[in-house]
N, C-alpha and C. Protein backbone atom coordinates (compact mmCIF):
# COMPACT_ATOMS: atom_id res chain seq x y z
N UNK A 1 9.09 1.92 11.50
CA UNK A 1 9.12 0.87 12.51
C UNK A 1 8.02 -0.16 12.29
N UNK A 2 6.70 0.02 11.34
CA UNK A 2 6.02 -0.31 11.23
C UNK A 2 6.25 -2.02 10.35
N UNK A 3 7.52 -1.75 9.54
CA UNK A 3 7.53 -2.92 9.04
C UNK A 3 8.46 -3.79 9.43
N UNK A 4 9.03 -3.58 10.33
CA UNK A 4 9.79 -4.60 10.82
C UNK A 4 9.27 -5.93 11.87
N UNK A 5 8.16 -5.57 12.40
CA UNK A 5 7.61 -6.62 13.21
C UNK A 5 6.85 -7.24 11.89
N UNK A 6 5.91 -6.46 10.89
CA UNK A 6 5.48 -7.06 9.82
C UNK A 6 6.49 -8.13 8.74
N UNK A 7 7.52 -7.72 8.94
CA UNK A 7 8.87 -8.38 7.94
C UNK A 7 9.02 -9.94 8.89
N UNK A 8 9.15 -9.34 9.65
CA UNK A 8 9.13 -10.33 11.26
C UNK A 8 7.84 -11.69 11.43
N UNK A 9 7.00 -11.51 10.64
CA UNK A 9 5.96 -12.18 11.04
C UNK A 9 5.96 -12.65 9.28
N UNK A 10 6.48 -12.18 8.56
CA UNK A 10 6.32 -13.05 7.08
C UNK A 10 7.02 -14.30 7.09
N UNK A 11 8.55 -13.44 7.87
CA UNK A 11 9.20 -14.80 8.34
C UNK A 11 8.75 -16.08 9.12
N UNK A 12 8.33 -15.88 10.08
CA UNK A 12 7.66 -16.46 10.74
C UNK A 12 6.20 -17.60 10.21
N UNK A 13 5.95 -16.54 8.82
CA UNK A 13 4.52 -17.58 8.24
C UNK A 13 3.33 -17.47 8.45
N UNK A 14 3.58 -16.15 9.98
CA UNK A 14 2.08 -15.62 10.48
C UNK A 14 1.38 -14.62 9.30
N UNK A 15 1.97 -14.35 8.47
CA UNK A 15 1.60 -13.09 7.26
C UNK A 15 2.03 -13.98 6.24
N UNK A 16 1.11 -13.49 5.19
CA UNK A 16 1.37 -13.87 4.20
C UNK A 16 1.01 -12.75 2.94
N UNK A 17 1.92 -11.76 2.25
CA UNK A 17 1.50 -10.81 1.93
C UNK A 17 1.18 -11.05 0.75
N UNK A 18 0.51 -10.58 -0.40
CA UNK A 18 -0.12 -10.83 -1.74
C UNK A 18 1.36 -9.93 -2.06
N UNK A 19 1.61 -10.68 -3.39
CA UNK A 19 2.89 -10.18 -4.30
C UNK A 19 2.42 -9.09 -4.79
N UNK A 20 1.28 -9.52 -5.65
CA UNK A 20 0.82 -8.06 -6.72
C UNK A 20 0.38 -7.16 -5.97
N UNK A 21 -0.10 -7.07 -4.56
CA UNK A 21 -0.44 -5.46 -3.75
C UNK A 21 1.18 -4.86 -3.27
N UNK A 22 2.24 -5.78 -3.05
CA UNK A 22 3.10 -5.39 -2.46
C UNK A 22 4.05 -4.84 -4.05
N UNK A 23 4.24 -5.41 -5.04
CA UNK A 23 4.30 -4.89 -5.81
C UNK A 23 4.07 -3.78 -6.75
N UNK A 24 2.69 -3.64 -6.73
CA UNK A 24 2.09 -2.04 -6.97
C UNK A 24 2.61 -1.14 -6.27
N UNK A 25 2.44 -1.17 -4.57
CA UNK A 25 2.40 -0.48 -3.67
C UNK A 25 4.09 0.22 -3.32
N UNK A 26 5.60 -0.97 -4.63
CA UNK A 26 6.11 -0.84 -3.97
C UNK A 26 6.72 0.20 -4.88
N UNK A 27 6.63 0.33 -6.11
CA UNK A 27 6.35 0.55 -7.58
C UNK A 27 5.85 2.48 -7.32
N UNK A 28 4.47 2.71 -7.07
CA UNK A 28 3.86 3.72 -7.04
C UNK A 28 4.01 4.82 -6.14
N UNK A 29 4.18 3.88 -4.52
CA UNK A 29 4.81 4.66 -3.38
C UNK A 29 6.02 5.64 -3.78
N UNK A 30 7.25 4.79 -3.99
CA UNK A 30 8.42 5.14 -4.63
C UNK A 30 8.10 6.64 -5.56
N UNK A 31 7.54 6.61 -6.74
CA UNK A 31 7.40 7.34 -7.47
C UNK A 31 6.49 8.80 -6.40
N UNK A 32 5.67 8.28 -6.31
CA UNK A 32 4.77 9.42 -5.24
C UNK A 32 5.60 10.24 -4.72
N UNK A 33 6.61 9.54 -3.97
CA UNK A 33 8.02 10.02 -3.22
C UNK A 33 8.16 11.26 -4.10
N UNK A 34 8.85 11.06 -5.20
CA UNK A 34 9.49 11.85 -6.22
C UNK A 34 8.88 13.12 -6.59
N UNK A 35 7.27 12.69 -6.32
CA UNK A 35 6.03 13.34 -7.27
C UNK A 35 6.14 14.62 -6.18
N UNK A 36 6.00 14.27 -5.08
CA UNK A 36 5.73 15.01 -3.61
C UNK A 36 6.94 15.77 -3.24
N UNK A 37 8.35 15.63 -3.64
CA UNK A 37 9.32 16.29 -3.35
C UNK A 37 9.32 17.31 -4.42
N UNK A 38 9.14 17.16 -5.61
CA UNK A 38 9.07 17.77 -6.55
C UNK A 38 7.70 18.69 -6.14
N UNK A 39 7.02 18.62 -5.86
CA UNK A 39 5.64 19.54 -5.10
C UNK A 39 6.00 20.06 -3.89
N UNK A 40 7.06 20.38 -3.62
CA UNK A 40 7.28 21.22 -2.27
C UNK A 40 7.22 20.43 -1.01
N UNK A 41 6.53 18.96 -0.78
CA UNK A 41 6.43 18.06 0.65
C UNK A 41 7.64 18.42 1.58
N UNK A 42 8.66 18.25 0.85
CA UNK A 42 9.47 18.20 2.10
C UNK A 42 10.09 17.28 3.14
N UNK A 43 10.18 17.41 4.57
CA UNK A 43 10.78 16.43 4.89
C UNK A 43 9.47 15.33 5.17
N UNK A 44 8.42 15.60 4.80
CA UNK A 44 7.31 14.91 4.89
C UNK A 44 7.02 14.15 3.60
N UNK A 45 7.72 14.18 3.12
CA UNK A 45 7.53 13.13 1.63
C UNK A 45 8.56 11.73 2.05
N UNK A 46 9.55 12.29 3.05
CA UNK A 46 10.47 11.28 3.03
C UNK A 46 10.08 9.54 3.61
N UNK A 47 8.93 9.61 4.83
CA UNK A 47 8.58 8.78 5.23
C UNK A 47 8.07 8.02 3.85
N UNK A 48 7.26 8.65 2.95
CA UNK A 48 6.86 8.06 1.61
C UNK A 48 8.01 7.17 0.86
N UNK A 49 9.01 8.03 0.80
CA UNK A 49 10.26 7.35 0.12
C UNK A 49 10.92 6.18 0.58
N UNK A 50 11.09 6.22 2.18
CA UNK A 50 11.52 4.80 2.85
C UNK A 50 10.37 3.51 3.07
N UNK A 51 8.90 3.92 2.47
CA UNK A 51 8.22 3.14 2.26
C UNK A 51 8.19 2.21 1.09
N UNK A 52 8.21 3.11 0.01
CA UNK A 52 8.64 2.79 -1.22
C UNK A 52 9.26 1.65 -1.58
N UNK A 53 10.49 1.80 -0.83
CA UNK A 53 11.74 0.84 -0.42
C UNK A 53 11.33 -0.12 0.01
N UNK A 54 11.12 -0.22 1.42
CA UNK A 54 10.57 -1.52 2.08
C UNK A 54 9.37 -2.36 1.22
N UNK A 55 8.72 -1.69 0.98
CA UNK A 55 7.44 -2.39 -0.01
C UNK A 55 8.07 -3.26 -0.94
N UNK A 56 8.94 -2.58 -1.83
CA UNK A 56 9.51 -3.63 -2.87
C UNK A 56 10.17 -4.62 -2.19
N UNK A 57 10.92 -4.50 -1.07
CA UNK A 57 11.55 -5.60 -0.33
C UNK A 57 10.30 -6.26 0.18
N UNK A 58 9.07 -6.21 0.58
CA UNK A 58 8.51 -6.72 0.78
C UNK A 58 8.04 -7.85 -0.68
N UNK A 59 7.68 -7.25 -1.60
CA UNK A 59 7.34 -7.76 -2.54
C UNK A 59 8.29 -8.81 -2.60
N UNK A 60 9.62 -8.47 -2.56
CA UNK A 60 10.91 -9.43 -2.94
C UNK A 60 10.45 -10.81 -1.78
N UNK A 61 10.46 -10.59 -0.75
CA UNK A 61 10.48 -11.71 0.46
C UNK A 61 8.59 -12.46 -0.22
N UNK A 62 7.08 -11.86 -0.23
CA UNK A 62 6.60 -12.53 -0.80
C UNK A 62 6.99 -13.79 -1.99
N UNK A 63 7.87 -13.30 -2.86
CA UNK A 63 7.86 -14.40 -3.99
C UNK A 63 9.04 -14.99 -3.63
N UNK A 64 9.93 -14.58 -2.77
CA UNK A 64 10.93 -15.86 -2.29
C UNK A 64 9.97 -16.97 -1.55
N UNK A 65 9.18 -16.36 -0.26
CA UNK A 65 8.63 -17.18 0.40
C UNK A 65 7.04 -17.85 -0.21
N UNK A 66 6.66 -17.83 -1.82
CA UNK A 66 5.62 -17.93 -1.77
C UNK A 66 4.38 -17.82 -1.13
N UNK A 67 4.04 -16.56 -0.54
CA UNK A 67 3.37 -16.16 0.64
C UNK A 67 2.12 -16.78 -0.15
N UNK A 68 1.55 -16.28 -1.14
CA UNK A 68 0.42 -16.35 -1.49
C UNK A 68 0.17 -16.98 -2.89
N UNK A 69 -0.10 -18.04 -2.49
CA UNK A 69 -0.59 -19.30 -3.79
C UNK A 69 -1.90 -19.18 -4.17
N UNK A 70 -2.72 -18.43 -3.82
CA UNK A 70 -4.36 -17.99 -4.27
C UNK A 70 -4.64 -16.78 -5.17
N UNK A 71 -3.46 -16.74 -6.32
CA UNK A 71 -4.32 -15.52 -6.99
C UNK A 71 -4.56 -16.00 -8.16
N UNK A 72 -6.31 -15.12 -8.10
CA UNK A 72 -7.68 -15.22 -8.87
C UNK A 72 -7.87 -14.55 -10.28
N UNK A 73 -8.19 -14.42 -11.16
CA UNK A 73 -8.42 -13.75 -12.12
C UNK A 73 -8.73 -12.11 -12.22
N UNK A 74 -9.17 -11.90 -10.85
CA UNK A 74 -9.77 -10.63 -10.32
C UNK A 74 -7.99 -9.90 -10.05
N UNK A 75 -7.59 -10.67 -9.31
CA UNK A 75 -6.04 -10.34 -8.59
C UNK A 75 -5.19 -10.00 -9.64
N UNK A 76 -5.23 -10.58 -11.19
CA UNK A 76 -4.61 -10.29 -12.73
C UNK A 76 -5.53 -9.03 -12.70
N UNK A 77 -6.65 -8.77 -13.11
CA UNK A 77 -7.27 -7.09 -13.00
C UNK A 77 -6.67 -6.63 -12.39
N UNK A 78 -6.86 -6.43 -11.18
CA UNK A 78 -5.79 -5.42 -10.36
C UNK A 78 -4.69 -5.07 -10.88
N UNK A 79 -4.16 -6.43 -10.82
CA UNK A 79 -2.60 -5.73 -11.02
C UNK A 79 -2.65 -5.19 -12.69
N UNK A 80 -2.66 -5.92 -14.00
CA UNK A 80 -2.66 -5.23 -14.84
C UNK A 80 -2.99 -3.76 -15.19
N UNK A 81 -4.83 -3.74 -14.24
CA UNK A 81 -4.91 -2.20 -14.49
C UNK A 81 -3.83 -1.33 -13.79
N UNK A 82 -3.69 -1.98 -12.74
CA UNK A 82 -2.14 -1.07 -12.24
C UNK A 82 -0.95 -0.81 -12.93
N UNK A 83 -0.51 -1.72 -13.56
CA UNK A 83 0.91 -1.76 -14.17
C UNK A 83 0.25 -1.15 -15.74
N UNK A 84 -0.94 -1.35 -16.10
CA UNK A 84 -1.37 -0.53 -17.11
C UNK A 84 -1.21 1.24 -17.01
N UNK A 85 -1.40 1.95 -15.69
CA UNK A 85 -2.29 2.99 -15.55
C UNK A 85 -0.37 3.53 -15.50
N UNK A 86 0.31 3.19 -14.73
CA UNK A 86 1.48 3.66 -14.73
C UNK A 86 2.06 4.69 -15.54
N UNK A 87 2.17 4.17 -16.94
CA UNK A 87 3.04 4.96 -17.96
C UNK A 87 2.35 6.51 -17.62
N UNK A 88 0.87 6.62 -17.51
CA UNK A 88 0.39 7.83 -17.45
C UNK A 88 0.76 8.97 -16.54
N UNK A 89 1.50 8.63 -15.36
CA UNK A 89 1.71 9.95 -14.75
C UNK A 89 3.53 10.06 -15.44
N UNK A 90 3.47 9.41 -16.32
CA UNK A 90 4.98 9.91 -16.87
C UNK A 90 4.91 10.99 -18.25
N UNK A 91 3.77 10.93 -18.21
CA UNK A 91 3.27 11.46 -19.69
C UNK A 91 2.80 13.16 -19.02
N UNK A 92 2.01 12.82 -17.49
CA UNK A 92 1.82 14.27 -16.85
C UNK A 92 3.27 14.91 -16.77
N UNK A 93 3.45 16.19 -17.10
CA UNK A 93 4.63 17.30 -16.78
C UNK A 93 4.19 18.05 -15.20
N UNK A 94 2.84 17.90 -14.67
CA UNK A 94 2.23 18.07 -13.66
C UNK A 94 1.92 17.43 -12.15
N UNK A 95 2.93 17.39 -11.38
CA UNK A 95 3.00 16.72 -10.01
C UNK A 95 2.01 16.28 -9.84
N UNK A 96 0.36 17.36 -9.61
CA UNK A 96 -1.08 16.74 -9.22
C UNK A 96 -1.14 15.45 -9.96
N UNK A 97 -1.19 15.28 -11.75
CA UNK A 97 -1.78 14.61 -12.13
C UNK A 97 -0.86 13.55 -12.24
N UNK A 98 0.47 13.26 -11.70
CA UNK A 98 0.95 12.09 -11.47
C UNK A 98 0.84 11.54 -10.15
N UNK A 99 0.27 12.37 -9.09
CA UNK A 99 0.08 11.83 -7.97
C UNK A 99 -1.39 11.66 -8.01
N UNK A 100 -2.59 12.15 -8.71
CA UNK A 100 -3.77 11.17 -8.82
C UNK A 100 -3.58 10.15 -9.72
N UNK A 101 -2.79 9.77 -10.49
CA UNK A 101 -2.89 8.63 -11.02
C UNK A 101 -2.08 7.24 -10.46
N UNK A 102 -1.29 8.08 -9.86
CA UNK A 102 -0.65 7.12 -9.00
C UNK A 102 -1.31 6.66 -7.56
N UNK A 103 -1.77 7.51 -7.16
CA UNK A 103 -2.99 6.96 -6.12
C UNK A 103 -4.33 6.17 -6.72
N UNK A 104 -4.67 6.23 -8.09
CA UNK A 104 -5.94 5.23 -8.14
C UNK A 104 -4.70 3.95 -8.16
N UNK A 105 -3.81 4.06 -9.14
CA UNK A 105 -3.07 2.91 -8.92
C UNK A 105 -3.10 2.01 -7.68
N UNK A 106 -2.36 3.14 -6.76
CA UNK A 106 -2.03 2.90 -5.36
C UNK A 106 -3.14 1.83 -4.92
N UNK A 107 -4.13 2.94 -4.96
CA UNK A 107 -5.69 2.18 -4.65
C UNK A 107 -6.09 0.80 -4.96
N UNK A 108 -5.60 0.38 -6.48
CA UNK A 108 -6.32 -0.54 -7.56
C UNK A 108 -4.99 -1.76 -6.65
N UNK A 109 -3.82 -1.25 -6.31
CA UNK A 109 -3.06 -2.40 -5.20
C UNK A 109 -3.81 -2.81 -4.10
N UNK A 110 -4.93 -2.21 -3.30
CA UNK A 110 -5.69 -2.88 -2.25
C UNK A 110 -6.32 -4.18 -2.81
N UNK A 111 -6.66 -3.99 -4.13
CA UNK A 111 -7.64 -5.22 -4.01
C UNK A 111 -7.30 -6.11 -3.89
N UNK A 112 -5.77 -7.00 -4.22
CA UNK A 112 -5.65 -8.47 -4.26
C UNK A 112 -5.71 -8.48 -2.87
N UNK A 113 -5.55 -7.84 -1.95
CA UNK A 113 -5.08 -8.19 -0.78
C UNK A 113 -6.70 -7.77 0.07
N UNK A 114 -7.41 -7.13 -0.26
CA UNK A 114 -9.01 -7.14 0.57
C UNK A 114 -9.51 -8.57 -0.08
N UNK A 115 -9.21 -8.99 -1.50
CA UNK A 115 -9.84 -10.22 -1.42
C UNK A 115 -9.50 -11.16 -0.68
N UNK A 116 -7.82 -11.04 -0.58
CA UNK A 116 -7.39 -12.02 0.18
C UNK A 116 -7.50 -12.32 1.48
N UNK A 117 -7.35 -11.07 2.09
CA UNK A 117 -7.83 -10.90 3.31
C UNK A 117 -9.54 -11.00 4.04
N UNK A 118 -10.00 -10.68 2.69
CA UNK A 118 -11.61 -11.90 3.06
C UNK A 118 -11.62 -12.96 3.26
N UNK A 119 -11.25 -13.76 2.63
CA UNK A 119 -11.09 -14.87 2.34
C UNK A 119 -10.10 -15.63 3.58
N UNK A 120 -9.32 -15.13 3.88
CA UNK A 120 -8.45 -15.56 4.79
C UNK A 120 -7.68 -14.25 5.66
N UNK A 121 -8.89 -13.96 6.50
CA UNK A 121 -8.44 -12.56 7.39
C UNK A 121 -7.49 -12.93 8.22
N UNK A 122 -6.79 -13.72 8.97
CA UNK A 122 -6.21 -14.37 10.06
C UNK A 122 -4.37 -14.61 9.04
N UNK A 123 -4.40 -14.17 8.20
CA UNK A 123 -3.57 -14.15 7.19
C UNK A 123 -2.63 -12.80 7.43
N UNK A 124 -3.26 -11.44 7.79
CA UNK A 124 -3.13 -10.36 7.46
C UNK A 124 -2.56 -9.62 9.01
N UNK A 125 -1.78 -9.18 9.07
CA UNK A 125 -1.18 -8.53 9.94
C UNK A 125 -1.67 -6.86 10.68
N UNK A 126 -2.83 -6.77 11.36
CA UNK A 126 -3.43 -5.61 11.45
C UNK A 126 -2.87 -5.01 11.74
N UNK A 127 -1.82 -5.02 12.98
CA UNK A 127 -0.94 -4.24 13.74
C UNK A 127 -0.02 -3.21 12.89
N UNK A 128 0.10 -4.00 11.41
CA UNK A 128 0.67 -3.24 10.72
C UNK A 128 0.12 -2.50 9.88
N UNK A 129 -1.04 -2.31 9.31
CA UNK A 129 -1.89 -2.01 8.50
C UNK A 129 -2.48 -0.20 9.60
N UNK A 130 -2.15 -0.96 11.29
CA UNK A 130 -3.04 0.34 11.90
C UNK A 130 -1.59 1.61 11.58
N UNK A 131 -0.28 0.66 11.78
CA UNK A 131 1.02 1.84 12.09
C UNK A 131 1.12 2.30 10.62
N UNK A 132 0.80 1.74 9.29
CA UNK A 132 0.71 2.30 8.54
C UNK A 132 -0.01 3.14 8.31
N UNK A 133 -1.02 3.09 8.72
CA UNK A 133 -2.27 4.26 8.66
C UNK A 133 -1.74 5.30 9.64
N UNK A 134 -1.01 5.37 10.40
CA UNK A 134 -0.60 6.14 11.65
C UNK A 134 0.54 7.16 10.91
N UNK A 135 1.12 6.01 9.81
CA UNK A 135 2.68 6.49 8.93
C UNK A 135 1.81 7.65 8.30
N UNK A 136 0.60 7.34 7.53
CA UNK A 136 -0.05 8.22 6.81
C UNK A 136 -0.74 10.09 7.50
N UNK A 137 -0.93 9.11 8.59
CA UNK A 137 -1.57 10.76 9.16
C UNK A 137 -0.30 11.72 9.16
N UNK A 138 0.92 10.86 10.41
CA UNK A 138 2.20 11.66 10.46
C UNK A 138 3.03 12.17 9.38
N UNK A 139 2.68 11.61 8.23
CA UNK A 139 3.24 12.25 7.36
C UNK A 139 2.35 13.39 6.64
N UNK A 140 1.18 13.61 6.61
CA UNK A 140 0.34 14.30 6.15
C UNK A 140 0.66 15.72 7.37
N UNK A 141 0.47 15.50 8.45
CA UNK A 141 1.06 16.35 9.57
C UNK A 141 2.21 16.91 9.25
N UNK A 142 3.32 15.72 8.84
CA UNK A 142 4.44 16.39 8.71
C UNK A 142 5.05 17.52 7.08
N UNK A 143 4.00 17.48 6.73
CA UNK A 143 3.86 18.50 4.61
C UNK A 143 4.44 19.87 5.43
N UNK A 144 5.24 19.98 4.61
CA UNK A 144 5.95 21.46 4.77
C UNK A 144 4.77 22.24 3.65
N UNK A 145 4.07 21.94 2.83
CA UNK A 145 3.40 22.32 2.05
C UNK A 145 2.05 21.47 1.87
N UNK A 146 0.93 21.91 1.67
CA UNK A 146 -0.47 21.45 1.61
C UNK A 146 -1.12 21.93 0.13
N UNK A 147 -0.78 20.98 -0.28
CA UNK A 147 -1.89 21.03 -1.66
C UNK A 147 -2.46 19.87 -1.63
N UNK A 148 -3.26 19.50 -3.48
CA UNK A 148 -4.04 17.99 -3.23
C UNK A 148 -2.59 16.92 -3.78
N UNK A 149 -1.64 17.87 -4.36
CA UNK A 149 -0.45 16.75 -4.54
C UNK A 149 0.09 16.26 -3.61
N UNK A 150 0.35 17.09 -2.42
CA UNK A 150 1.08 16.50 -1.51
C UNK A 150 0.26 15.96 -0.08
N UNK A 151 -1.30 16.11 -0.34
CA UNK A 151 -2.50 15.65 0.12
C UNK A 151 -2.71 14.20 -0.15
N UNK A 152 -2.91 14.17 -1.72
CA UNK A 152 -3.74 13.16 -1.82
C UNK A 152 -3.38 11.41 -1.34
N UNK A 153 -2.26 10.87 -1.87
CA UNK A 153 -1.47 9.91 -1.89
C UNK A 153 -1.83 9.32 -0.19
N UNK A 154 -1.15 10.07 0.42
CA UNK A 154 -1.41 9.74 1.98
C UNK A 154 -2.48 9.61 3.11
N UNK A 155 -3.71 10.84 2.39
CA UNK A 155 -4.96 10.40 2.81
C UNK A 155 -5.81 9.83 2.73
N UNK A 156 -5.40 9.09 1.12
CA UNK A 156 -6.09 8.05 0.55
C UNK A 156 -5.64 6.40 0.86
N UNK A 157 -4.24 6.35 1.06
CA UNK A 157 -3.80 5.45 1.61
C UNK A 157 -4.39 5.06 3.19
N UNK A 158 -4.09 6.22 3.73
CA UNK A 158 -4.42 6.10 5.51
C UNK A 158 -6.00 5.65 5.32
N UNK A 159 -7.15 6.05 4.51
CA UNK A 159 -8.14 5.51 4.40
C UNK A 159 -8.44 4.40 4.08
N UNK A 160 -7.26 3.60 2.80
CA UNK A 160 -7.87 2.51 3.03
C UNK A 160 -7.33 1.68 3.73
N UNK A 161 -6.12 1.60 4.56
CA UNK A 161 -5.34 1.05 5.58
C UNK A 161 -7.14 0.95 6.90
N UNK A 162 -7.18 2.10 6.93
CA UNK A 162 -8.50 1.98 8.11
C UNK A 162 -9.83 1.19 7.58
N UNK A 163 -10.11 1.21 6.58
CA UNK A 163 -11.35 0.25 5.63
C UNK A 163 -10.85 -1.58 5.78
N UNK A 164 -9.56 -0.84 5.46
CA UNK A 164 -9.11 -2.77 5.52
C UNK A 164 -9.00 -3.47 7.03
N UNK A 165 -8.58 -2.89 7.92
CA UNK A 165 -8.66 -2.73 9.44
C UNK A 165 -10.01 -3.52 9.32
N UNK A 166 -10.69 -2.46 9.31
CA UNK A 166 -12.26 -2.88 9.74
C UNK A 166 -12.62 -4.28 9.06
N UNK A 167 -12.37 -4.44 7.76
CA UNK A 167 -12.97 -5.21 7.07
C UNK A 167 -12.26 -6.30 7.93
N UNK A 168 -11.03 -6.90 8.05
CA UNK A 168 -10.35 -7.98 8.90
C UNK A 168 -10.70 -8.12 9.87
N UNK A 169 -11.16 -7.10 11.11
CA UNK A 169 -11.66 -7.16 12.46
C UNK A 169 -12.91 -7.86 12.13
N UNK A 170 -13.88 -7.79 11.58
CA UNK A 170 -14.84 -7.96 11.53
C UNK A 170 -14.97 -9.51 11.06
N UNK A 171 -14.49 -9.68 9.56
CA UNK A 171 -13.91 -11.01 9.17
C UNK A 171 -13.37 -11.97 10.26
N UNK A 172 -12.32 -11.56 10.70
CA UNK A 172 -11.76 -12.72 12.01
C UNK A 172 -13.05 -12.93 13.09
N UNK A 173 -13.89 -11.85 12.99
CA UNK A 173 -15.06 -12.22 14.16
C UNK A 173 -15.82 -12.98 14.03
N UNK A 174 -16.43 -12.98 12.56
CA UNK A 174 -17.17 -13.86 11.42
C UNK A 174 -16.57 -15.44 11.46
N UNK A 175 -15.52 -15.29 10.62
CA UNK A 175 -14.66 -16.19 10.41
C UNK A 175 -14.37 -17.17 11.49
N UNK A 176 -13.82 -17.03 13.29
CA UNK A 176 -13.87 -17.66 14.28
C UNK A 176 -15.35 -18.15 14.53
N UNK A 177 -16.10 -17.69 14.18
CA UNK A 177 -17.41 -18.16 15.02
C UNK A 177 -18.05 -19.17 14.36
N UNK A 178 -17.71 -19.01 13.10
CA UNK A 178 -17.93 -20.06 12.21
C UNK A 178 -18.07 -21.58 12.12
């Protein structure tokens, strides 16, 4: 439910999502999905899987709507090391070590969008960033099975969903007073 008011507000022009985070994110999620069912998750991997989905549709509506005309040289790092690091959990025969590599990935997708969202916090849609972090606990709740495979992906996400929170709250406070 989380992305539909967010889908809702791209339209609108109030959001403007970075291609290459929604791209990584939409790319790695997906796979995680796979990584985590294959590790026993369960019906708790599935919220992962319909994320997956939406993300790439997200990605898709960014570069229809040109959301974001500001990416930096830093924003090419990101994404390359991302789309670099990939091939490697295909090479693991081991769920863990495709779901830690797919989470630094995951991870290495925050940055275009914390820069961006520095830079222009009033850009960024918190409301969705908190229900995503909310997606993350409930699905961590919901693991028919607890290891660091079917751990990691979601608690690392829900963390930085809450880092980025903060960092924007704080920014828009900055940023207005300005």
């Amino acid at each position: 439910m989380a992305f539909v008011p967010y889908i809702r507000s791209i339209f609108a022009e109030a959001t403007k999502p970075h291609i290459f985070s929604w791209i990584i994110w939409g790319t790695t999620t997906s796979i995680v999905f796979f990584a985590q069912l294959e590790a026993e998750g369960g019906i708790g991997a599935w919220p992962i899987g319909v994320s997956g989905f939406v993300a790439a549709f997200i990605a898709l509506l960014a570069f229809i709507k040109r959301s974001d005309a500001s990416i930096t040289k830093m924003d090419w790092v990101f994404f390359l090391s991302a789309l670099a690091s990939l091939p490697f959990w295909y090479f693991t025969s081991n769920p863990l070590w495709a779901v830690v590599v797919l989470t630094i990935v995951d991870l290495l997708g925050f940055g275009p969008t914390i820069r961006k969202a520095y830079d222009f916090p009033h850009q960024e849609n918190m409301a969705f960033f908190l229900l995503f972090m909310a997606r993350n606990i409930f699905a961590l709740l919901a693991l028919e099975s607890y290891s660091l495979a079917t751990l990691l992906f979601p608690l690392s996400v829900g963390i930085a969903c809450l880092f980025l929170l903060v960092m924007v709250g704080y920014r828009r406070r900055i940023v207005h007073t300005e």
